[in-house]
N, C-alpha and C. Protein backbone atom coordinates (compact mmCIF):
# COMPACT_ATOMS: atom_id res chain seq x y z
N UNK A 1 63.40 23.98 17.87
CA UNK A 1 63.39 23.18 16.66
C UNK A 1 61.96 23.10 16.15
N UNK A 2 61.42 24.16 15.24
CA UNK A 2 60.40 23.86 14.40
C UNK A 2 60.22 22.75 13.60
N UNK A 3 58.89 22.72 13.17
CA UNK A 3 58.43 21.44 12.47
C UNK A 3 59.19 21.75 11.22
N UNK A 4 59.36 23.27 10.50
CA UNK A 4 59.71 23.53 9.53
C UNK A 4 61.24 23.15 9.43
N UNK A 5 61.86 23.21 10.34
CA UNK A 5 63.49 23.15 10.56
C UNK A 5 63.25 21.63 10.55
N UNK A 6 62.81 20.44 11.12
CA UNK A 6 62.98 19.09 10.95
C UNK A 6 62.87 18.92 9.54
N UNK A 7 62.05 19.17 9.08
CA UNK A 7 61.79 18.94 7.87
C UNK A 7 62.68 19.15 6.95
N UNK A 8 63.50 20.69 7.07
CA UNK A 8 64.62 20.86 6.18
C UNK A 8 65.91 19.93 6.62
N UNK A 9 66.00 19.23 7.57
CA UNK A 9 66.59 18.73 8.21
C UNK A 9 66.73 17.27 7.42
N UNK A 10 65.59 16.57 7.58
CA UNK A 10 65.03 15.50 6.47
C UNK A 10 66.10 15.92 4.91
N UNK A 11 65.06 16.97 4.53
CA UNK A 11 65.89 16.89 3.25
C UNK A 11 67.37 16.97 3.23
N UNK A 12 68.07 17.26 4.56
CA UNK A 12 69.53 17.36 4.00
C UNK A 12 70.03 15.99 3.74
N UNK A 13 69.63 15.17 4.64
CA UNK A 13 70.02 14.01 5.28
C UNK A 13 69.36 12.89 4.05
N UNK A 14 68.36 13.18 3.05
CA UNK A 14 68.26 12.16 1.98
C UNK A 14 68.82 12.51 1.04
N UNK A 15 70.32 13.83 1.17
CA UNK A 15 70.78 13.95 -0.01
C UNK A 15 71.49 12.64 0.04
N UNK A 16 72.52 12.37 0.46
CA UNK A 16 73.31 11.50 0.66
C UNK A 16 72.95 9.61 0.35
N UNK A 17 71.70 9.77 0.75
CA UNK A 17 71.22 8.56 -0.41
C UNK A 17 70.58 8.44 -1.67
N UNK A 18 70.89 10.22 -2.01
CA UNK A 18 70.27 10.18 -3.32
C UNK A 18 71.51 10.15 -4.13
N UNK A 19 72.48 10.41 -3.70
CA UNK A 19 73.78 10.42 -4.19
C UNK A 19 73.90 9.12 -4.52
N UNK A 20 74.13 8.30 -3.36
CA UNK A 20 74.84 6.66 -3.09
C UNK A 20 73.77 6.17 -3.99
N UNK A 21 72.73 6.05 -4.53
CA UNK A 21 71.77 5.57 -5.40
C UNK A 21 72.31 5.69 -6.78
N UNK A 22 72.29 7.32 -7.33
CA UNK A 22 72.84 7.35 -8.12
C UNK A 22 74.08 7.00 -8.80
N UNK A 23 75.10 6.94 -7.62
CA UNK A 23 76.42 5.94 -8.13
C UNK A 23 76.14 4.51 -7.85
N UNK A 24 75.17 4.00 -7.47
CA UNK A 24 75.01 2.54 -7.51
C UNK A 24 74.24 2.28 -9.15
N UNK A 25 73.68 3.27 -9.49
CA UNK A 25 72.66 3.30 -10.79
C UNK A 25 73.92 2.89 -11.96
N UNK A 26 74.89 3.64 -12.21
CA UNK A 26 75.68 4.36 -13.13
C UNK A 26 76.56 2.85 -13.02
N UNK A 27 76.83 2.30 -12.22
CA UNK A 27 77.66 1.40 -11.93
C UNK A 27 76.99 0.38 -12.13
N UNK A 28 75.97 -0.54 -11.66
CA UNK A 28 75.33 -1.60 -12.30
C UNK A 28 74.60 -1.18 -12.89
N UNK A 29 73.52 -0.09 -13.30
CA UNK A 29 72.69 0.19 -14.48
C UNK A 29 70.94 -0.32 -14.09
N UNK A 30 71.12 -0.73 -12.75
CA UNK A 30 69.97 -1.50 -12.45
C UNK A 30 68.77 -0.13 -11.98
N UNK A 31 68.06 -0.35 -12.65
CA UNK A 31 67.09 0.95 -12.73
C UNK A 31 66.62 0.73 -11.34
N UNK A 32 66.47 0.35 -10.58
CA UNK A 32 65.57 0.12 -9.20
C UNK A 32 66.51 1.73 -8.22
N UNK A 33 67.86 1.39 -8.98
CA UNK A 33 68.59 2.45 -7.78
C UNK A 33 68.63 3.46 -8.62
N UNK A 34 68.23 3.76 -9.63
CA UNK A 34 67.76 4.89 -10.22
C UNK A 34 66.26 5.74 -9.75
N UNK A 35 65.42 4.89 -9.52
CA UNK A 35 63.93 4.86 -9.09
C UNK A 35 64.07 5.54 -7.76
N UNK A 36 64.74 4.43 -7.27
CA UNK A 36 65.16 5.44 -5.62
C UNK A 36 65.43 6.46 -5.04
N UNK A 37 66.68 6.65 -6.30
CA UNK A 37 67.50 7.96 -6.08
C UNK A 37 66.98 9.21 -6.57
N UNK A 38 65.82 9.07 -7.35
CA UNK A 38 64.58 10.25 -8.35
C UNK A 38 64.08 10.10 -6.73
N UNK A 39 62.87 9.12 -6.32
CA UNK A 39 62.38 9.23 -5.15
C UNK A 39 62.73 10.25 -4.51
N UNK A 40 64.12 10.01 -3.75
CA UNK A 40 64.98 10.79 -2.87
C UNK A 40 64.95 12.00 -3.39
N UNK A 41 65.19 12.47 -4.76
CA UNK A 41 65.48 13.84 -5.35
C UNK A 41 64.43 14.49 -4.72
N UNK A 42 63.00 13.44 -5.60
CA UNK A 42 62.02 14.31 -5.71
C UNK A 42 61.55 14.59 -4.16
N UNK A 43 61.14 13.97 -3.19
CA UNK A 43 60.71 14.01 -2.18
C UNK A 43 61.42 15.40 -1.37
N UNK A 44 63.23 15.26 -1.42
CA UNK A 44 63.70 16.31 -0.95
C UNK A 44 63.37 17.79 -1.45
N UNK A 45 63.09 17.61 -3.03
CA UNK A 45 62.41 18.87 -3.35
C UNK A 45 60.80 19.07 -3.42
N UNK A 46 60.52 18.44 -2.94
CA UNK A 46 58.92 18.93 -2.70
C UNK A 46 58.91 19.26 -1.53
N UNK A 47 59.58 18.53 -0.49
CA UNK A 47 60.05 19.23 0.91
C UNK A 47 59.94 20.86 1.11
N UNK A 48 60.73 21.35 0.52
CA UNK A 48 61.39 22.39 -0.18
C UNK A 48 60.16 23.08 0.10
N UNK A 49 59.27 23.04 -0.80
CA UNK A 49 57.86 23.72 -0.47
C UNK A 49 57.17 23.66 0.64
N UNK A 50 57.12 22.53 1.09
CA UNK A 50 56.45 22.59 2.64
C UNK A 50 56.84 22.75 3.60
N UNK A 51 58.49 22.93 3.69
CA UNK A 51 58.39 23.21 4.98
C UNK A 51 58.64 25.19 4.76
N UNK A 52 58.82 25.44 3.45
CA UNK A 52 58.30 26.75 3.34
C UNK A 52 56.94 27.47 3.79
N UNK A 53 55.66 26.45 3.13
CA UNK A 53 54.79 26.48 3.31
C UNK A 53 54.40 26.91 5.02
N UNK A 54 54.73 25.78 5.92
CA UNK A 54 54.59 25.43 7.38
C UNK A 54 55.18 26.47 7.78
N UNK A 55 56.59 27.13 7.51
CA UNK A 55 56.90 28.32 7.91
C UNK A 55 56.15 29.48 8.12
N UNK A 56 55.58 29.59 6.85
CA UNK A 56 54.85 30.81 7.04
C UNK A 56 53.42 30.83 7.31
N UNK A 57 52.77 30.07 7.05
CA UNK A 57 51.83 29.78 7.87
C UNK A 57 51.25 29.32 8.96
N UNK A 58 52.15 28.93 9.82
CA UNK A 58 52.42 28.78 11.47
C UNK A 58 53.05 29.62 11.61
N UNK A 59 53.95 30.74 11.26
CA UNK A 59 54.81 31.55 11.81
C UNK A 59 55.91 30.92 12.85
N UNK A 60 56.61 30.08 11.65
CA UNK A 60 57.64 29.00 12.25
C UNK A 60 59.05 29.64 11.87
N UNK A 61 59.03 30.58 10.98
CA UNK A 61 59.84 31.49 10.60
C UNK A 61 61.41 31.59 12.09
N UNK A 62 62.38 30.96 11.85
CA UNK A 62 63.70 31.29 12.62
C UNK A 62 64.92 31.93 12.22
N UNK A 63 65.95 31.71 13.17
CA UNK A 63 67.05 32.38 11.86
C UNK A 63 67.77 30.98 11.47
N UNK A 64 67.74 29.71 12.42
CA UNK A 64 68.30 28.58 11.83
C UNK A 64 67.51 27.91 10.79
N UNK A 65 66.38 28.34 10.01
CA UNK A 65 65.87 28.11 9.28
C UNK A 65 65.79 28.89 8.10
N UNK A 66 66.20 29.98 8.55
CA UNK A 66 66.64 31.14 7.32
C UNK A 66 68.04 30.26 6.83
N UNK A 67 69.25 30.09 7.73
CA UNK A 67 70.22 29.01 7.36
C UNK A 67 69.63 27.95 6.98
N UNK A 68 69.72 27.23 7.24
CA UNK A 68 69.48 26.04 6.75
C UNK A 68 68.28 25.67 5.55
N UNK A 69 67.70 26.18 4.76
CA UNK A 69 66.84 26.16 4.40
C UNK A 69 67.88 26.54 2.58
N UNK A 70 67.90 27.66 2.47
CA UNK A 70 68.90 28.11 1.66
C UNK A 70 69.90 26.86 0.88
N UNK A 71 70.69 26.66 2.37
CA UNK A 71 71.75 25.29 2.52
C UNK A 71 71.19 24.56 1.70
N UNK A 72 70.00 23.66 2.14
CA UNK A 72 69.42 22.56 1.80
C UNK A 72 69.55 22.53 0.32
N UNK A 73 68.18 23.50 0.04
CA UNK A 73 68.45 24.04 -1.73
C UNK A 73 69.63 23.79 -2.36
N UNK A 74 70.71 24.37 -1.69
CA UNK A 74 72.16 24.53 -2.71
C UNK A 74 72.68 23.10 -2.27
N UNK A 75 72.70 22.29 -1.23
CA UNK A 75 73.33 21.36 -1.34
C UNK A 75 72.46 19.75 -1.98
N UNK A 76 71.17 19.82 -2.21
CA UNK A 76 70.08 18.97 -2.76
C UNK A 76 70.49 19.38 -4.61
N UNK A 77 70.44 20.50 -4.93
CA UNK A 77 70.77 20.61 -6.32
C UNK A 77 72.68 20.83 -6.83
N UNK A 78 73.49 21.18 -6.38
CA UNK A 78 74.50 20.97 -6.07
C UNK A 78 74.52 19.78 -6.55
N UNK A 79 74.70 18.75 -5.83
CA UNK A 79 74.92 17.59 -5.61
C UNK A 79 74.18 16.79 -7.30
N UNK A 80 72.54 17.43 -7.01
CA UNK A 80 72.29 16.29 -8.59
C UNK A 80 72.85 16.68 -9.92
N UNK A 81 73.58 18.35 -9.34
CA UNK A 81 74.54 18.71 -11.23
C UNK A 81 75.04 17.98 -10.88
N UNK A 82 76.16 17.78 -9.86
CA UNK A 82 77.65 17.14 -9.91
C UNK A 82 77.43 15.63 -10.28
N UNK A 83 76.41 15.15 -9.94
CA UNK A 83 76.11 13.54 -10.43
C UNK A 83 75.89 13.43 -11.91
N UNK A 84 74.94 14.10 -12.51
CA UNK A 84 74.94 14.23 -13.62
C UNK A 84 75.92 14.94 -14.82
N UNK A 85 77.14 15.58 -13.84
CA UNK A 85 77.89 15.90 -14.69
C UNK A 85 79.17 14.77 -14.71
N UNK A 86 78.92 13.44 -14.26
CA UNK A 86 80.16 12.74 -14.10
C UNK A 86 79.79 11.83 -15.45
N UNK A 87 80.77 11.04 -15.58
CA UNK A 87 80.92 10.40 -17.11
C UNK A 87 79.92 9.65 -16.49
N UNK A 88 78.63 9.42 -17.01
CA UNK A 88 77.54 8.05 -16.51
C UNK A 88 77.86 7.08 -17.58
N UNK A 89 78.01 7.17 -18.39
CA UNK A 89 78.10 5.98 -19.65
C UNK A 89 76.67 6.67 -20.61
N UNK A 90 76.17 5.17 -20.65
CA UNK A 90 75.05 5.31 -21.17
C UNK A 90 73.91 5.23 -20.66
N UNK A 91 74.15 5.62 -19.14
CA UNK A 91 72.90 5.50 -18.46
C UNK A 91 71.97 7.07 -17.95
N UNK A 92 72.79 7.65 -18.36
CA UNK A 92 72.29 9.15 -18.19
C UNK A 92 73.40 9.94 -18.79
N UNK A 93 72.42 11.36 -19.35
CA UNK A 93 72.76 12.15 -20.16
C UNK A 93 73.37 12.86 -19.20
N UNK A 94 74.86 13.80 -20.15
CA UNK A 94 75.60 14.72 -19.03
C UNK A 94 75.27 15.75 -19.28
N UNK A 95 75.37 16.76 -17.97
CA UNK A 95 75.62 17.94 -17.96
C UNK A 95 76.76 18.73 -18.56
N UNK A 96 76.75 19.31 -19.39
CA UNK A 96 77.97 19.83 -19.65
C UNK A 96 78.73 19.96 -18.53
N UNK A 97 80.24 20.37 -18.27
CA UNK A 97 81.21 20.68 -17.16
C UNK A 97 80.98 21.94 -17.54
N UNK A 98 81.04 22.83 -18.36
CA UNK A 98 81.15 24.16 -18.70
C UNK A 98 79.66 24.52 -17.63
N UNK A 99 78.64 24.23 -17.29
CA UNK A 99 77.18 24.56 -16.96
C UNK A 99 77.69 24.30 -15.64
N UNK A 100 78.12 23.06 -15.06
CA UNK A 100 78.47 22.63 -13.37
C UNK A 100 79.40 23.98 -12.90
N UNK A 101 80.28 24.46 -13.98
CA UNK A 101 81.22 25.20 -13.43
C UNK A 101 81.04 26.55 -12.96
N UNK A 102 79.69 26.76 -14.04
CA UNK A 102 79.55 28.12 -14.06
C UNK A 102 78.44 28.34 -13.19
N UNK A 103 77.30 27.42 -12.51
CA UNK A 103 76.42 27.17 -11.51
C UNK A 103 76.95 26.97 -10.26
N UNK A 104 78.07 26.18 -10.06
CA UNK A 104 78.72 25.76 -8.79
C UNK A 104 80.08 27.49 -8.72
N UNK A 105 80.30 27.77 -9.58
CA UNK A 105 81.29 29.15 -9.26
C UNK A 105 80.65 30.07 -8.81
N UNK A 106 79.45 30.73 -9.37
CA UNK A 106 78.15 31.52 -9.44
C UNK A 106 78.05 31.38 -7.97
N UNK A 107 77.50 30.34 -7.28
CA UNK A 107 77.07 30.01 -5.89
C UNK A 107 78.21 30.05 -5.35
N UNK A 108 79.33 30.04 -5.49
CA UNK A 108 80.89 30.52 -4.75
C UNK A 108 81.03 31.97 -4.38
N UNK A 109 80.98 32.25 -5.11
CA UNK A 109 81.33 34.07 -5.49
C UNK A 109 79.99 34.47 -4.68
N UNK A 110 78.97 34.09 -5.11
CA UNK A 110 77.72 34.90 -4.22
C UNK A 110 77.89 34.26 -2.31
N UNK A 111 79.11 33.36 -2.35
CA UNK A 111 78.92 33.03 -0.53
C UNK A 111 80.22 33.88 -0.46
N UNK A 112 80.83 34.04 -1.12
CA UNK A 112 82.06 35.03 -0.63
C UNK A 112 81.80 36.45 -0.49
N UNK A 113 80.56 36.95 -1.69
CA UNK A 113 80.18 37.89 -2.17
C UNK A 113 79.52 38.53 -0.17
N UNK A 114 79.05 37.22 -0.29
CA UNK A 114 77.82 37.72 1.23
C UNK A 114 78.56 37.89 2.22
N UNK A 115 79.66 37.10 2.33
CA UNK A 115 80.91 36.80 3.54
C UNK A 115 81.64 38.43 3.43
N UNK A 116 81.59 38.83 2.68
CA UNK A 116 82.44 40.37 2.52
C UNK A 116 81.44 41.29 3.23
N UNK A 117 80.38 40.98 2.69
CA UNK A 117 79.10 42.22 3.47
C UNK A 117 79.07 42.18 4.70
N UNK A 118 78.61 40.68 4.87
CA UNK A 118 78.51 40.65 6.58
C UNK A 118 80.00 41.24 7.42
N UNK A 119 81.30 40.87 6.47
CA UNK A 119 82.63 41.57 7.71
C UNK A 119 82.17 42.73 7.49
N UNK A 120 81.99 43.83 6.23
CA UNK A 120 82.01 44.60 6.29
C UNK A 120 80.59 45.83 6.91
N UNK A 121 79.74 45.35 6.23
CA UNK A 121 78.16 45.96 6.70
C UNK A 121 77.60 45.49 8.26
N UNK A 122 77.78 44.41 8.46
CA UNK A 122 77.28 43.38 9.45
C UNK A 122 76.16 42.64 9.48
N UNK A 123 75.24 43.01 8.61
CA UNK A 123 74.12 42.34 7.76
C UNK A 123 74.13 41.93 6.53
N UNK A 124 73.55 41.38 6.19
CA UNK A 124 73.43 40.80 4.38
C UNK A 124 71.94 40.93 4.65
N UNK A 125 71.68 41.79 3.63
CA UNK A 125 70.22 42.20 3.36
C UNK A 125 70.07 41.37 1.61
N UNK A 126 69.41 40.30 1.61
CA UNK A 126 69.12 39.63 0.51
C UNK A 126 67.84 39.79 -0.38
N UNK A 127 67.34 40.67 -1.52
CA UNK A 127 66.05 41.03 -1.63
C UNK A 127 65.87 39.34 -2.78
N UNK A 128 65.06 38.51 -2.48
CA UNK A 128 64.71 37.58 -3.53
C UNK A 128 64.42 38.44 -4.38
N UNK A 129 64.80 37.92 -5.65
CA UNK A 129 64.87 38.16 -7.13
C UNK A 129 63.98 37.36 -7.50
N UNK A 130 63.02 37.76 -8.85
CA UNK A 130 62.08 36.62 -9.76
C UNK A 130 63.48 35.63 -10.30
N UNK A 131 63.85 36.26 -10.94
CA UNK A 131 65.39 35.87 -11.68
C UNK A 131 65.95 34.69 -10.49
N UNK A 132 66.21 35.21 -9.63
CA UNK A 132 67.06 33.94 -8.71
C UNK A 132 66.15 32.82 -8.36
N UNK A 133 64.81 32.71 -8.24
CA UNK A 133 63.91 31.81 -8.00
C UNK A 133 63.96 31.12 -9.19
N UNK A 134 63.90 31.64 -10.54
CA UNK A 134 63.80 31.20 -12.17
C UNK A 134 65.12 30.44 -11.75
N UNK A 135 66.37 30.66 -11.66
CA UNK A 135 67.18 29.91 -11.90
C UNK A 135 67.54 28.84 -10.78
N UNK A 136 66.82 29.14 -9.79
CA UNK A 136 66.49 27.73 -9.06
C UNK A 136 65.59 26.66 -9.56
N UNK A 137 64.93 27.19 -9.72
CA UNK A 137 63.63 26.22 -10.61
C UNK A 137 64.32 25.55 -12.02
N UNK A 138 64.99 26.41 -12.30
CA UNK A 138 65.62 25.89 -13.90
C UNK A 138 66.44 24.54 -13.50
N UNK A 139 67.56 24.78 -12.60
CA UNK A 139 68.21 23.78 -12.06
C UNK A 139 67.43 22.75 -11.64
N UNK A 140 66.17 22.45 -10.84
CA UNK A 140 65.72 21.71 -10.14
C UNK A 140 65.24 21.09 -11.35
N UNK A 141 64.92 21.37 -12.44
CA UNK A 141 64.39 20.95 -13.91
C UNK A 141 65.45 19.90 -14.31
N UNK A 142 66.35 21.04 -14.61
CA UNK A 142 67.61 20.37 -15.96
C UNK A 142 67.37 19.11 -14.69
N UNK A 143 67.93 19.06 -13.59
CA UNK A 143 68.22 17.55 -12.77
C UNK A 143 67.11 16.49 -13.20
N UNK A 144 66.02 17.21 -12.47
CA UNK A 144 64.50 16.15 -13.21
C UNK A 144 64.73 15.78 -14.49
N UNK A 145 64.81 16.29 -15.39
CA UNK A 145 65.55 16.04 -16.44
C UNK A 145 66.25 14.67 -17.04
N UNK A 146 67.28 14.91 -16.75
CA UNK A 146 68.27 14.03 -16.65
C UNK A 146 67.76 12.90 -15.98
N UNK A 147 66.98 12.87 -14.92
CA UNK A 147 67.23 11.44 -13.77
C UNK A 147 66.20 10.92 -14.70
N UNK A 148 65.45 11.38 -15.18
CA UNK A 148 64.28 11.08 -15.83
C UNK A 148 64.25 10.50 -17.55
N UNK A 149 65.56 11.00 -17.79
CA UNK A 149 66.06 10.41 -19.37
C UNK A 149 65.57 10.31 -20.16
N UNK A 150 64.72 12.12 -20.14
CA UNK A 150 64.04 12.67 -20.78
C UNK A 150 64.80 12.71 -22.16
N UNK A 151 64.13 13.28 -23.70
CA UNK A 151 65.39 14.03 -24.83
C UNK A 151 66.31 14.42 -24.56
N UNK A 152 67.55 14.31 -25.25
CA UNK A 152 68.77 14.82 -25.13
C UNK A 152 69.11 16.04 -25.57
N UNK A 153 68.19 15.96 -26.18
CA UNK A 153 68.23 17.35 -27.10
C UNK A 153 67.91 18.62 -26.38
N UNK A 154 66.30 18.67 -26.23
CA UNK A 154 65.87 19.37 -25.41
C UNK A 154 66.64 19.15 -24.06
N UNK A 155 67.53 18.95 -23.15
CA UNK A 155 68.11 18.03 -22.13
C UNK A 155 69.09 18.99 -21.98
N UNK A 156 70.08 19.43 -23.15
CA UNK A 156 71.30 20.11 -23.65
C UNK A 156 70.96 21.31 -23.52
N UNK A 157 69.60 21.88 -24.41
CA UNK A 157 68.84 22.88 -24.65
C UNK A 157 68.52 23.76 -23.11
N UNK A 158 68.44 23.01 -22.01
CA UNK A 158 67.69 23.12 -20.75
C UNK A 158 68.82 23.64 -20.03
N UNK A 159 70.27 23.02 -20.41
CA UNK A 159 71.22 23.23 -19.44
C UNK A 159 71.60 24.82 -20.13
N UNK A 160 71.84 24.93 -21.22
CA UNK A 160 72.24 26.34 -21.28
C UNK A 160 71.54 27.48 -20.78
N UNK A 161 70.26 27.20 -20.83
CA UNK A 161 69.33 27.72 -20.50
C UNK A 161 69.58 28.51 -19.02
N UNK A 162 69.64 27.23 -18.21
CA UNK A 162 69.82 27.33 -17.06
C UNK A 162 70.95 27.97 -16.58
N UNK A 163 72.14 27.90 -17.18
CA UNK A 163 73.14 28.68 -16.80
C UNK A 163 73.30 29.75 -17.70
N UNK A 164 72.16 30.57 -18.28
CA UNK A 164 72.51 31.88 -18.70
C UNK A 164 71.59 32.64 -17.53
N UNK A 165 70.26 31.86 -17.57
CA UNK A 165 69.53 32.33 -16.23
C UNK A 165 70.32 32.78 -14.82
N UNK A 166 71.09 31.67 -14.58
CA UNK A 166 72.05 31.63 -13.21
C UNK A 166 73.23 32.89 -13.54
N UNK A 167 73.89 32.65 -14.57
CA UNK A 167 74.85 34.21 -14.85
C UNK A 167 73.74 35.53 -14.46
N UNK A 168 72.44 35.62 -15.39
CA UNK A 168 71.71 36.79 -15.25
C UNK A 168 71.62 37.10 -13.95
N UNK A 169 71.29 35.61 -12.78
CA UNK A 169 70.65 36.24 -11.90
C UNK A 169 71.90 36.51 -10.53
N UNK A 170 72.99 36.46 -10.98
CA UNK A 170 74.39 36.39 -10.32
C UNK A 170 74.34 37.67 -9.97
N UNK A 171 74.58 38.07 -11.49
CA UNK A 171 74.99 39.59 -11.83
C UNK A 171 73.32 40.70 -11.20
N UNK A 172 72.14 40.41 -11.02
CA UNK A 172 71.47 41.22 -10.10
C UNK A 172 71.69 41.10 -8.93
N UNK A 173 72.43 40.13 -8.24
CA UNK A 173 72.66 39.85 -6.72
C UNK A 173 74.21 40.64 -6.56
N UNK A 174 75.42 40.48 -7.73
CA UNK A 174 76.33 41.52 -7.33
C UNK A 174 75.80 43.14 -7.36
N UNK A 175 74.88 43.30 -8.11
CA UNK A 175 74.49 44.50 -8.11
C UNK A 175 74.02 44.90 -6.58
N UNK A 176 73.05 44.35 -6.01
CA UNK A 176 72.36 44.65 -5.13
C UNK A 176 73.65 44.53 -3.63
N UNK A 177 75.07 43.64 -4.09
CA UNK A 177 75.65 43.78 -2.98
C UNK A 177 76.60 44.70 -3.10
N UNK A 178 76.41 44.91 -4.24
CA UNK A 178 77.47 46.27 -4.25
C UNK A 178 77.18 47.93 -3.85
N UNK A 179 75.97 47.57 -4.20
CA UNK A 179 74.64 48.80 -3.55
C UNK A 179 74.95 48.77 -2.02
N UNK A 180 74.32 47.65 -1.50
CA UNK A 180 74.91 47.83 -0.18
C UNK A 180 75.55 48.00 0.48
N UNK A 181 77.25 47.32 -0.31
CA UNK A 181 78.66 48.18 0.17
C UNK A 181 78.32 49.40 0.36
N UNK A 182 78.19 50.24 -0.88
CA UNK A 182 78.62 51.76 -1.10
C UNK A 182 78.00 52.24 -0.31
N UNK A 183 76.54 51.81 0.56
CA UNK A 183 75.98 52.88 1.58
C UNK A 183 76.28 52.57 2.55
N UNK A 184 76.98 51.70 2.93
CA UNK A 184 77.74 51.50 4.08
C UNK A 184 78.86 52.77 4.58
N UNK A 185 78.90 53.17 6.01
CA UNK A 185 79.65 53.78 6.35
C UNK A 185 81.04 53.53 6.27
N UNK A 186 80.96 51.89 6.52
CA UNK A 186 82.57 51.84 6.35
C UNK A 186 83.17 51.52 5.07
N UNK A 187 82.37 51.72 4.36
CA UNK A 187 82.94 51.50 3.00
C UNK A 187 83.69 52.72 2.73
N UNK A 188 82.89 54.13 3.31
CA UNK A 188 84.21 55.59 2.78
C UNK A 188 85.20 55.24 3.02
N UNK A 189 86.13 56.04 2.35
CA UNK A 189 87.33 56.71 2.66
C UNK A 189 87.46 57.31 4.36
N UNK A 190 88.58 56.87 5.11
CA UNK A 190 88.59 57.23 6.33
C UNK A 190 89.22 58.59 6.41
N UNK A 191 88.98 59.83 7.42
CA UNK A 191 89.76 60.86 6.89
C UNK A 191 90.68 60.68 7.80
N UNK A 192 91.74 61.23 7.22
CA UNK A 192 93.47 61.52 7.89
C UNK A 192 93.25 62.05 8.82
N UNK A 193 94.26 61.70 10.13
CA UNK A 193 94.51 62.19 11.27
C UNK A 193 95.89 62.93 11.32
């Protein structure tokens, strides 16, 4: 158990009161559990960087940290669309459902996408994309965003944004797993016996 793995560890574990904050916010309106629940956001994503950071510069680098690390990401932003895409009232601006659907499907299809490689290849060779980092970052925005009750305008502007980024960067990750099918051996045609 690296320092880097506690750490991602941390962040999973303050999603869950960044959540319970935010439905305490939406429900009495009392900004203190709004304050909190940004806290929680933000802290879990600055995490994000350091225990990246600590990774590679201790050479803390594992494979339960290759898991979990990933995880964290998708389930820390995950979680602040789905909050922000619920009816808040008037206490925060929504996410479109059309943007949750197409961000939360996107990240479906690419774990099924990987789940096919690994039965079939036995590795998932993942090359980071500029594009897939952009549309992480975009997401981690639109949320800041929102908790922050920033313009609505620009707010709206951010989410499309973000989910044309996330389509773009879908469609270079099916590319690259479909590449990898086809040089796979077992992807031929088997010959007749």
């Amino acid at each position: 158990m690296t320092t880097a793995n506690k750490i991602t560890i941390v962040r999973i574990l303050l999603i869950p009161f960044f959540v319970t904050e935010m439905i305490y916010y939406t429900r009495t309106g009392d900004d203190m559990h709004r304050l909190i629940g940004l806290i929680c956001f933000a802290v879990a994503a600055i995490s994000d960087g350091i225990d990246g950071y600590i990774a590679r510069r201790y050479n803390q680098r594992s494979e339960l940290g290759a898991f979990l690390d990933p995880m964290a990401d998708k389930l820390l932003l995950v979680s602040g669309i789905v909050v922000l895409s619920f009816d808040n009232g008037s206490h925060l601006d929504r996410i479109p459902l059309w943007v949750t659907a197409t961000i939360i499907s996107r990240d479906l299809l690419l774990l099924f996408g990987a789940a096919v490689i690994h039965y079939t290849v036995g590795a998932v060779n993942v090359r980071p994309r500029f594009v897939g980092k952009l549309a992480t970052v975009l997401q981690m925005i639109m949320v800041f965003w929102g908790l922050l009750k920033w313009d609505a305008i620009w707010f709206n502007r951010l989410c499309v944004a973000t989910a044309i980024v996330a389509v773009v960067a879908w469609a270079f990750y099916v590319w690259d797993g479909m590449r990898q099918l086809s040089m796979s051996p077992k992807s031929f045609p088997s010959a007749k016996q």
